[in-house]
N, C-alpha and C. Protein backbone atom coordinates (compact mmCIF):
# COMPACT_ATOMS: atom_id res chain seq x y z
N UNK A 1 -76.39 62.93 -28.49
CA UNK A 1 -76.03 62.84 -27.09
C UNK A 1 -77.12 63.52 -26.27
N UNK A 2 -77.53 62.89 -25.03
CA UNK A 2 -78.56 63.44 -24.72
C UNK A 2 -78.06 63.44 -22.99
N UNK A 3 -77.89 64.70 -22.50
CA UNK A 3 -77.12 65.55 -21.63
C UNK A 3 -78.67 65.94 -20.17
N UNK A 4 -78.18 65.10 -19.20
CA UNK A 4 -78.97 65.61 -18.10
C UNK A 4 -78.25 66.71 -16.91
N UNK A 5 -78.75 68.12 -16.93
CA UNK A 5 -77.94 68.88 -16.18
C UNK A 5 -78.29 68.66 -14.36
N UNK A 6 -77.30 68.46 -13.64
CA UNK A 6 -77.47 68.79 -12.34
C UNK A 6 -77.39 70.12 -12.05
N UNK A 7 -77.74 70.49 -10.89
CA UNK A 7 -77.81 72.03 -10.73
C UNK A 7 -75.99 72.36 -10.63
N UNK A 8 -74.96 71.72 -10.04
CA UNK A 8 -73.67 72.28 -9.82
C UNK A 8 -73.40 72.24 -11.39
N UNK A 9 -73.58 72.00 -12.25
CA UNK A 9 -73.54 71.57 -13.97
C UNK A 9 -74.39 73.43 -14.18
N UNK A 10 -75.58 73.56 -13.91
CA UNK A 10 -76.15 74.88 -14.24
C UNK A 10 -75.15 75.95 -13.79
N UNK A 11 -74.76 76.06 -12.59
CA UNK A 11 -73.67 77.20 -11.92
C UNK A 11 -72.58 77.28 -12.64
N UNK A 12 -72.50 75.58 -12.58
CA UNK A 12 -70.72 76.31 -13.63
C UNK A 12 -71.04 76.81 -14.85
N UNK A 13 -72.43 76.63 -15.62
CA UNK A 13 -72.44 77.26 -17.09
C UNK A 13 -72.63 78.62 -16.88
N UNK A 14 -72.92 78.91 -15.62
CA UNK A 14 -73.23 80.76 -15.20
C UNK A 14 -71.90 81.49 -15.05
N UNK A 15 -70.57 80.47 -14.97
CA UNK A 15 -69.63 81.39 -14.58
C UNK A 15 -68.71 80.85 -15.55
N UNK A 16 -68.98 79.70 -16.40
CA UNK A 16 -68.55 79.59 -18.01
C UNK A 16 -68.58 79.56 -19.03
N UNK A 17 -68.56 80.77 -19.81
CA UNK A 17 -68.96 80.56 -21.36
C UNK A 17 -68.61 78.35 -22.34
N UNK A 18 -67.60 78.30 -21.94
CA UNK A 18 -67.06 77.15 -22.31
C UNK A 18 -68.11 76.55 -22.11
N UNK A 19 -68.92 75.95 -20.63
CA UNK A 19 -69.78 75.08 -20.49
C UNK A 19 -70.98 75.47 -20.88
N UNK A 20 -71.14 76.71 -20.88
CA UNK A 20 -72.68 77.13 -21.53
C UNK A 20 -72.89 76.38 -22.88
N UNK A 21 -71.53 76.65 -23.51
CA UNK A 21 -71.33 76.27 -25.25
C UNK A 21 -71.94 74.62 -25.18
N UNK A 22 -72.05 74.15 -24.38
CA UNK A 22 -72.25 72.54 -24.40
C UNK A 22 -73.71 72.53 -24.86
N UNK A 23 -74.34 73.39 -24.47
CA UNK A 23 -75.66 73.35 -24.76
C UNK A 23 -75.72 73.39 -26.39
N UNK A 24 -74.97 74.36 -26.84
CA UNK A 24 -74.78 74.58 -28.63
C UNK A 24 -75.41 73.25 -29.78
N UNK A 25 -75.08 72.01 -28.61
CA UNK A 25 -74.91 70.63 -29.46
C UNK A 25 -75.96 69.87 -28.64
N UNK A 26 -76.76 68.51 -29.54
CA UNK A 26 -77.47 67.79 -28.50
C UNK A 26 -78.47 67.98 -27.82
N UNK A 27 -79.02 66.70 -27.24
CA UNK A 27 -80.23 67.31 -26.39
C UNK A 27 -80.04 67.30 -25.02
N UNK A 28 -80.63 68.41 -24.07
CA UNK A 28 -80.78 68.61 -22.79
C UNK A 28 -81.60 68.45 -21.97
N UNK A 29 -81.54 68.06 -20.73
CA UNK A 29 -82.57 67.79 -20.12
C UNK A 29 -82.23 68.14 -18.77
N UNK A 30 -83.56 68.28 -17.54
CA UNK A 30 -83.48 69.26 -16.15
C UNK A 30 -84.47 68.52 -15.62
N UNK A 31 -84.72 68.65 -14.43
CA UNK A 31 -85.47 68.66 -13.67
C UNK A 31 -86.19 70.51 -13.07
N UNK A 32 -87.27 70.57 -13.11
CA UNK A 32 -87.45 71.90 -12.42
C UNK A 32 -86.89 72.09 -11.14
N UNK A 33 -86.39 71.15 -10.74
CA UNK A 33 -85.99 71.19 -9.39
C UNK A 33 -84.50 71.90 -9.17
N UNK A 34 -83.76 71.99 -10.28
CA UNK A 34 -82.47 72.59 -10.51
C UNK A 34 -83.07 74.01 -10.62
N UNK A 35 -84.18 74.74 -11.16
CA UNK A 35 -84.44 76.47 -11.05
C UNK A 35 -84.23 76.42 -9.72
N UNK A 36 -85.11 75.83 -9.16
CA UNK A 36 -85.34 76.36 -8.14
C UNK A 36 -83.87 76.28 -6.60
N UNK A 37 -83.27 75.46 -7.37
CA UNK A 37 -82.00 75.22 -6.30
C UNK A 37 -80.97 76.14 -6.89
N UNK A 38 -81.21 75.89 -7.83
CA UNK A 38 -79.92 77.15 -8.49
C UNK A 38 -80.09 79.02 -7.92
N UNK A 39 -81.47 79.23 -7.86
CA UNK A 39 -81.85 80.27 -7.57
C UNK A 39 -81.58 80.56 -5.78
N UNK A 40 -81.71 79.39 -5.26
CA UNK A 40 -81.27 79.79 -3.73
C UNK A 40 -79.79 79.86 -3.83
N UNK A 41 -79.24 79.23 -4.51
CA UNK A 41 -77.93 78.97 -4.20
C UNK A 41 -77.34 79.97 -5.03
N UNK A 42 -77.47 81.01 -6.12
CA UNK A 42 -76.60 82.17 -6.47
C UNK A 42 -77.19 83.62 -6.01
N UNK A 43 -78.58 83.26 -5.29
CA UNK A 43 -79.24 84.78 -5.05
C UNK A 43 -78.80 84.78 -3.48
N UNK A 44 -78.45 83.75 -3.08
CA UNK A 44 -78.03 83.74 -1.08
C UNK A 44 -76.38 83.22 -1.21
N UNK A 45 -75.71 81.99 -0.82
CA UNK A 45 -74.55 82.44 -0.19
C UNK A 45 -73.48 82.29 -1.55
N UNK A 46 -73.99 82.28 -2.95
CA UNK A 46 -73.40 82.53 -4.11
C UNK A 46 -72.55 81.60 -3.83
N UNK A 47 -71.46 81.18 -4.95
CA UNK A 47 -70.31 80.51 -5.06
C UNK A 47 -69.03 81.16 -5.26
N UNK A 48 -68.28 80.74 -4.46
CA UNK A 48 -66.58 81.24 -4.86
C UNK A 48 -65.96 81.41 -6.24
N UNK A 49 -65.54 82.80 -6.04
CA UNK A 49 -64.73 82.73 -7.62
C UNK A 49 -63.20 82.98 -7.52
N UNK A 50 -62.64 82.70 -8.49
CA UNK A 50 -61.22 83.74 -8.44
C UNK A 50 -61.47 85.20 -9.52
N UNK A 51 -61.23 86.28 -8.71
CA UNK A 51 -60.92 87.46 -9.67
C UNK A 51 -60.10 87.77 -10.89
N UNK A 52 -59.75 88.77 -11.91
CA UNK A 52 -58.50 88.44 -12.68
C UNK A 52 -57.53 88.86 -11.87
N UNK A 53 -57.43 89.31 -10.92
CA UNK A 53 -56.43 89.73 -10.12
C UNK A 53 -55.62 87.96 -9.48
N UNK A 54 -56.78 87.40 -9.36
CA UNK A 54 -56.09 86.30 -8.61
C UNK A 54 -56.65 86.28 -7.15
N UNK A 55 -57.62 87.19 -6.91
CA UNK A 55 -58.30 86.93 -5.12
C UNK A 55 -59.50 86.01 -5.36
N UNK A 56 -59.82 85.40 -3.95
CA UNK A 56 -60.70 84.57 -3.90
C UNK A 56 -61.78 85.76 -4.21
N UNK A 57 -63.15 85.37 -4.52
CA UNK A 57 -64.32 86.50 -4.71
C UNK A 57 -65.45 85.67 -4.23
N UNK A 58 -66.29 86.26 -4.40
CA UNK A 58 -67.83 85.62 -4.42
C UNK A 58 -68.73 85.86 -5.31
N UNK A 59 -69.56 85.08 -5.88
CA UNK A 59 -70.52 85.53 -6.71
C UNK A 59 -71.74 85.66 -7.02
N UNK A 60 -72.57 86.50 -6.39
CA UNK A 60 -74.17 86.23 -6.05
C UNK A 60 -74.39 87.29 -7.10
N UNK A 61 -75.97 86.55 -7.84
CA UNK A 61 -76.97 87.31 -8.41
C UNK A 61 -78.23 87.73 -7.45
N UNK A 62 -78.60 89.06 -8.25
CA UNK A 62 -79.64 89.51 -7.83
C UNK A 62 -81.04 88.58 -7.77
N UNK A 63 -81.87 88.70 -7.30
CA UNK A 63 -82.86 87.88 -7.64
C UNK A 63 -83.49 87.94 -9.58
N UNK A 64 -83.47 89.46 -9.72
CA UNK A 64 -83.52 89.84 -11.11
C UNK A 64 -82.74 89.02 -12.56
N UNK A 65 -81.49 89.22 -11.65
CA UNK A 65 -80.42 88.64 -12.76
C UNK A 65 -80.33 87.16 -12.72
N UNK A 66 -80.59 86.64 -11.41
CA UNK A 66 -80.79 84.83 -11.60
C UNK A 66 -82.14 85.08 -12.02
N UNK A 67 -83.29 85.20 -12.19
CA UNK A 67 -84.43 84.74 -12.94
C UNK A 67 -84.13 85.22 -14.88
N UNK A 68 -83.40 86.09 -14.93
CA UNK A 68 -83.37 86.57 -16.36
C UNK A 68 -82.17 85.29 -17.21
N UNK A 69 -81.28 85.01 -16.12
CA UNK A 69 -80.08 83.41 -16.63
C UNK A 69 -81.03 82.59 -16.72
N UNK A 70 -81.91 82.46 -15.55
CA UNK A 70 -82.69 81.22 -15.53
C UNK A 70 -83.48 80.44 -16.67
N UNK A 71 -84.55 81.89 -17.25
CA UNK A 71 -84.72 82.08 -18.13
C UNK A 71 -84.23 81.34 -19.61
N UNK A 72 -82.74 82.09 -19.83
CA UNK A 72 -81.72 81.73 -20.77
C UNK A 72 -81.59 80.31 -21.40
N UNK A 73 -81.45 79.97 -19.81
CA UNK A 73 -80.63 78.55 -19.36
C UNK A 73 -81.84 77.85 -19.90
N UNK A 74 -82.55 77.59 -18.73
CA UNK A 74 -84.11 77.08 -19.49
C UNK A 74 -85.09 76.82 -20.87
N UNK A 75 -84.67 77.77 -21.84
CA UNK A 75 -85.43 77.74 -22.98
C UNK A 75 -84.14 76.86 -23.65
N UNK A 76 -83.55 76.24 -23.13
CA UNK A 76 -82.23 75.32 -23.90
C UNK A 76 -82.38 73.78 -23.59
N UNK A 77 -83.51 74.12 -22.64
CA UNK A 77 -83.39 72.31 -22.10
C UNK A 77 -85.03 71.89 -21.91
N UNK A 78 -85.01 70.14 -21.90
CA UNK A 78 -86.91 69.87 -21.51
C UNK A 78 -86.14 69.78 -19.82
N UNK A 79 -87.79 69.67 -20.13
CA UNK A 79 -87.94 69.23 -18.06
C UNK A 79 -88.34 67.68 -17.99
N UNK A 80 -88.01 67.01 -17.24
CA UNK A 80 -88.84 65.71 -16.84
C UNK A 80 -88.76 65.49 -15.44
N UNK A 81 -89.96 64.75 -15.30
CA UNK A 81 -90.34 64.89 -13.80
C UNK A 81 -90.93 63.50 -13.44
N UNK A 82 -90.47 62.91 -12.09
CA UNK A 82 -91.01 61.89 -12.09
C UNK A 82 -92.30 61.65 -11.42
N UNK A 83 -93.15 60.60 -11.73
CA UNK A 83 -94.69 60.62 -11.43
C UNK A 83 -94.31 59.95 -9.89
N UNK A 84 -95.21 60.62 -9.72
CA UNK A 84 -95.67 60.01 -7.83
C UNK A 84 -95.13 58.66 -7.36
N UNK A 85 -95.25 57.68 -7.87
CA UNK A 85 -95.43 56.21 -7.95
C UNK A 85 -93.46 55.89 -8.69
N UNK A 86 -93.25 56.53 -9.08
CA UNK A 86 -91.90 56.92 -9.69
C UNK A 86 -90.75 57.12 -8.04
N UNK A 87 -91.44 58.17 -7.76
CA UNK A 87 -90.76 58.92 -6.46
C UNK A 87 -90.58 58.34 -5.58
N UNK A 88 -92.11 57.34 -5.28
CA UNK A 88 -91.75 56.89 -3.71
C UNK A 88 -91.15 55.12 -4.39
N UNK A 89 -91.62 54.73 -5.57
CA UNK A 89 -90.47 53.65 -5.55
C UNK A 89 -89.04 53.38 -5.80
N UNK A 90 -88.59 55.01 -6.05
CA UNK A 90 -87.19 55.51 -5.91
C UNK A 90 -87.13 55.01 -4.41
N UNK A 91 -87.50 55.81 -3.54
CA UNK A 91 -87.65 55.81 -2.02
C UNK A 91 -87.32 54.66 -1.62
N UNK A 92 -88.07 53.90 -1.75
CA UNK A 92 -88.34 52.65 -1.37
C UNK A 92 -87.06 51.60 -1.41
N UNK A 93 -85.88 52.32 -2.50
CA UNK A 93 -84.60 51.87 -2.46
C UNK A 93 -83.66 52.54 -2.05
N UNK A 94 -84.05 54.00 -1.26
CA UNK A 94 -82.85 54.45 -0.55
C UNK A 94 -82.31 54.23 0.15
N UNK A 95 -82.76 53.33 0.86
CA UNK A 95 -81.97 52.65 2.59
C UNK A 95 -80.94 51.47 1.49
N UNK A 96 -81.11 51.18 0.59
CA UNK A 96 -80.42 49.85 0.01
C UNK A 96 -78.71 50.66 -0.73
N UNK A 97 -79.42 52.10 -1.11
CA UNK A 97 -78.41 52.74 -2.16
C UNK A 97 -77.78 53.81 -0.97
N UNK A 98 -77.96 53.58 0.48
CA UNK A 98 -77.30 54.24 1.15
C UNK A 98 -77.84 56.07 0.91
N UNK A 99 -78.86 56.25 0.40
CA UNK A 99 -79.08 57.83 0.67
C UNK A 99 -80.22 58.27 1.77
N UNK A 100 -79.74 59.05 2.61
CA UNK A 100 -80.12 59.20 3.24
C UNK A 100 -80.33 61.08 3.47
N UNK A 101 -80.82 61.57 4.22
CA UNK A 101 -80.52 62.84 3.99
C UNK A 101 -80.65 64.24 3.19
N UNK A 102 -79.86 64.46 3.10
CA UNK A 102 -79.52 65.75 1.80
C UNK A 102 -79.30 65.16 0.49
N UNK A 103 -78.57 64.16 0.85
CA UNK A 103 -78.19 62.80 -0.68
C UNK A 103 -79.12 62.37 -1.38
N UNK A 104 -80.16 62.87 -0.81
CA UNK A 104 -81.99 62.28 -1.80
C UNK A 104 -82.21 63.63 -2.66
N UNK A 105 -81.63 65.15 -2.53
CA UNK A 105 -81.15 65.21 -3.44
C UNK A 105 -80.47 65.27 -5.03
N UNK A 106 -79.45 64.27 -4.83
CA UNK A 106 -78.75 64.27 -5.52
C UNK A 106 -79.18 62.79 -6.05
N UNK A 107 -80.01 61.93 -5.22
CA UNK A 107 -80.69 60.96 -5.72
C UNK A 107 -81.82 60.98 -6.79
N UNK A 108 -82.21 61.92 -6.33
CA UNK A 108 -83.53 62.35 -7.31
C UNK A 108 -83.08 62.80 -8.70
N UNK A 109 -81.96 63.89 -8.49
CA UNK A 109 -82.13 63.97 -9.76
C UNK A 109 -81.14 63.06 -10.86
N UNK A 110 -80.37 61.91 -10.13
CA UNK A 110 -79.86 60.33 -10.44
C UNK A 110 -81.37 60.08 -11.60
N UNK A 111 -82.35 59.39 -10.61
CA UNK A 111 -83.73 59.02 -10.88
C UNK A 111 -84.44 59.56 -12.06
N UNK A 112 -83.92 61.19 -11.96
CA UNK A 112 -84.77 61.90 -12.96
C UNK A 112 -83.62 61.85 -14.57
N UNK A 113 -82.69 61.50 -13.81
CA UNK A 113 -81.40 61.45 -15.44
C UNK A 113 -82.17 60.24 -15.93
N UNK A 114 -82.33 59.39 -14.94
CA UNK A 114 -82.66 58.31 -15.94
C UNK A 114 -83.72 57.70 -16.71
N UNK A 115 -84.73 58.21 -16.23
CA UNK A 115 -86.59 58.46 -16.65
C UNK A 115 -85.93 59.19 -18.23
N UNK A 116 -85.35 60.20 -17.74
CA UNK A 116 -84.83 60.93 -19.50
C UNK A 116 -84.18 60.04 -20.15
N UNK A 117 -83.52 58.93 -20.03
CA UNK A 117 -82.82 57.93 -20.38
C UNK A 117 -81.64 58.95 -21.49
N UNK A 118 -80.78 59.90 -20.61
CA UNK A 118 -79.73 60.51 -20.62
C UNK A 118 -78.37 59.53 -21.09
N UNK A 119 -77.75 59.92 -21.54
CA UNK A 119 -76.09 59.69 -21.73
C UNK A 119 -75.37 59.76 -21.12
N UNK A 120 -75.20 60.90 -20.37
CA UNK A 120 -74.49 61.34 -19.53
C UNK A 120 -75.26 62.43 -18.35
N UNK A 121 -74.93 62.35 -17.02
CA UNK A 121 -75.18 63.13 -16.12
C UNK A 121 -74.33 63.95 -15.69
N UNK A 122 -74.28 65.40 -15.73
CA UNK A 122 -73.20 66.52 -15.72
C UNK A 122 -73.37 67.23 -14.59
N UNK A 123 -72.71 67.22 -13.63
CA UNK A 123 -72.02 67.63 -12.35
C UNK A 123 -71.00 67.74 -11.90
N UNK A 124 -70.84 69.22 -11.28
CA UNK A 124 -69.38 69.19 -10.13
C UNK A 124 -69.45 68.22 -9.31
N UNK A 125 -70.46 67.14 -8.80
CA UNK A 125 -70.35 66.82 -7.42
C UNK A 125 -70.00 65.39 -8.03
N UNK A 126 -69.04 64.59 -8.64
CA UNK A 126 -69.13 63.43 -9.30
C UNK A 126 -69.41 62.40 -7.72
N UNK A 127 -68.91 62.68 -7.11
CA UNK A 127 -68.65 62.12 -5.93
C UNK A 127 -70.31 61.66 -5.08
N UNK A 128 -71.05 62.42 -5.14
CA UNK A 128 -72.46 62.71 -4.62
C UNK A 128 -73.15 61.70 -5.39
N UNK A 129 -72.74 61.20 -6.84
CA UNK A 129 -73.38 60.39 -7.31
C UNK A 129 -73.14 58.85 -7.17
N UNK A 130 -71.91 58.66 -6.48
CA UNK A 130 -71.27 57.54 -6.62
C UNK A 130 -72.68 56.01 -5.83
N UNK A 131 -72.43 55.26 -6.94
CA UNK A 131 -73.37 54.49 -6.64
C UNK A 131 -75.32 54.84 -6.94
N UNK A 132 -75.17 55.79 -7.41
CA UNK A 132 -76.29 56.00 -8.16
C UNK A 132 -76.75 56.42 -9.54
N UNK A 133 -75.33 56.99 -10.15
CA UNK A 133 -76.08 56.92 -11.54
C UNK A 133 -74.31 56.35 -12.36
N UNK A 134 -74.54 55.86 -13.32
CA UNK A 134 -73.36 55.21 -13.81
C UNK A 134 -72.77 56.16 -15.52
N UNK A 135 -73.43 57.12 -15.23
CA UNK A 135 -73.30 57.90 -16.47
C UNK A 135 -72.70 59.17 -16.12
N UNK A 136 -72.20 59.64 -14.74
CA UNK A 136 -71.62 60.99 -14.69
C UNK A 136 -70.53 61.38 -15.19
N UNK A 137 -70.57 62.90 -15.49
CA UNK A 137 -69.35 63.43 -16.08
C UNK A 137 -68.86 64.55 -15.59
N UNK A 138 -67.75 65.03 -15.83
CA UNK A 138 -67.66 66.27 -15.11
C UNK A 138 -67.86 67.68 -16.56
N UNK A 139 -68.60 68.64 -16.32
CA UNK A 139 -68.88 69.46 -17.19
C UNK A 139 -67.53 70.03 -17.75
C-alpha cells in the first residue's frame, strides 16, 4: 500500500499514536510542502484539542518541538515533487476542476499524490478533495 500524507493527515499523527502507527506498514509519501505547512500551522494558531478532563484545549508546538516531530515524521516518508512543466499543466486545469484560491492547495498536493501514483490519499479535509483526487481516506 502506498500512502500519500496531506498535511491535516501529518497533525492528526502528532496528536495520535494510532495514526502515527500507520506509518509502521507500507510505503509513504509527502510533498515538502506539508513541513513546511505543518510547521506554521502547530508553531502559530495550533489545533483544538479535548483535555482528559473533557475541556476544549489548544495545541501549539514550540518551534523546537515541531522541527524535532518534523524530523521524526520525515525520516518515515519520500518526498515527490512536481517538475515545473508538471505544475503549470496542473494549472492549466484549474479553472475546469473548479480550484481556485486556497484550494490550489489542496490541489497540489491531489497532483503530487498522484505523480507518486499513491493508493490512497490521507486527510482530515476529505471534502477539500472532492473532485480531485479519487483515492482519499480518512486517517
Amino acid at each position: 500500500m502506498r500512502t500519500y500524507w496531506d498535511t491535516s493527515a501529518a497533525i492528526n499523527a502528532a496528536l495520535s499514536p494510532e495514526v502515527f502507527r500507520r506509518l509502521d506498514s507500507g510505503e509513504h509519501v509527502g510533498s515538502l510542502h506539508l513541513l513546511a505547512e505543518f510547521f506554521a500551522t502547530m508553531t502559530g494558531r495550533g489545533v483544538e484539542i479535548t483535555d482528559e478532563a473533557g475541556n476544549a484545549d489548544r495545541m501549539v508546538f514550540t518551534q523546537n518541538e515541531c522541527a524535532a516531530w518534523l524530523r521524526q515524521f520525515a525520516g518515515r516518508l519520500e518526498f515527490e515533487e512536481l517538475t515545473e512543466d508538471e505544475a503549470l499543466d496542473g494549472l492549466d486545469k484549474a479553472q475546469s476542476l473548479g480550484v481556485q484560491g486556497a484550494r490550489v492547495y489542496d490541489y497540489w498536493h491531489a497532483l503530487v499524490s498522484n505523480k507518486a501514483k499513491s493508493n490512497e490519499l490521507i486527510t482530515r479535509n476529505t471534502r477539500h478533495f472532492e473532485g480531485l483526487a479519487g483515492n482519499v481516506v480518512w486517517p
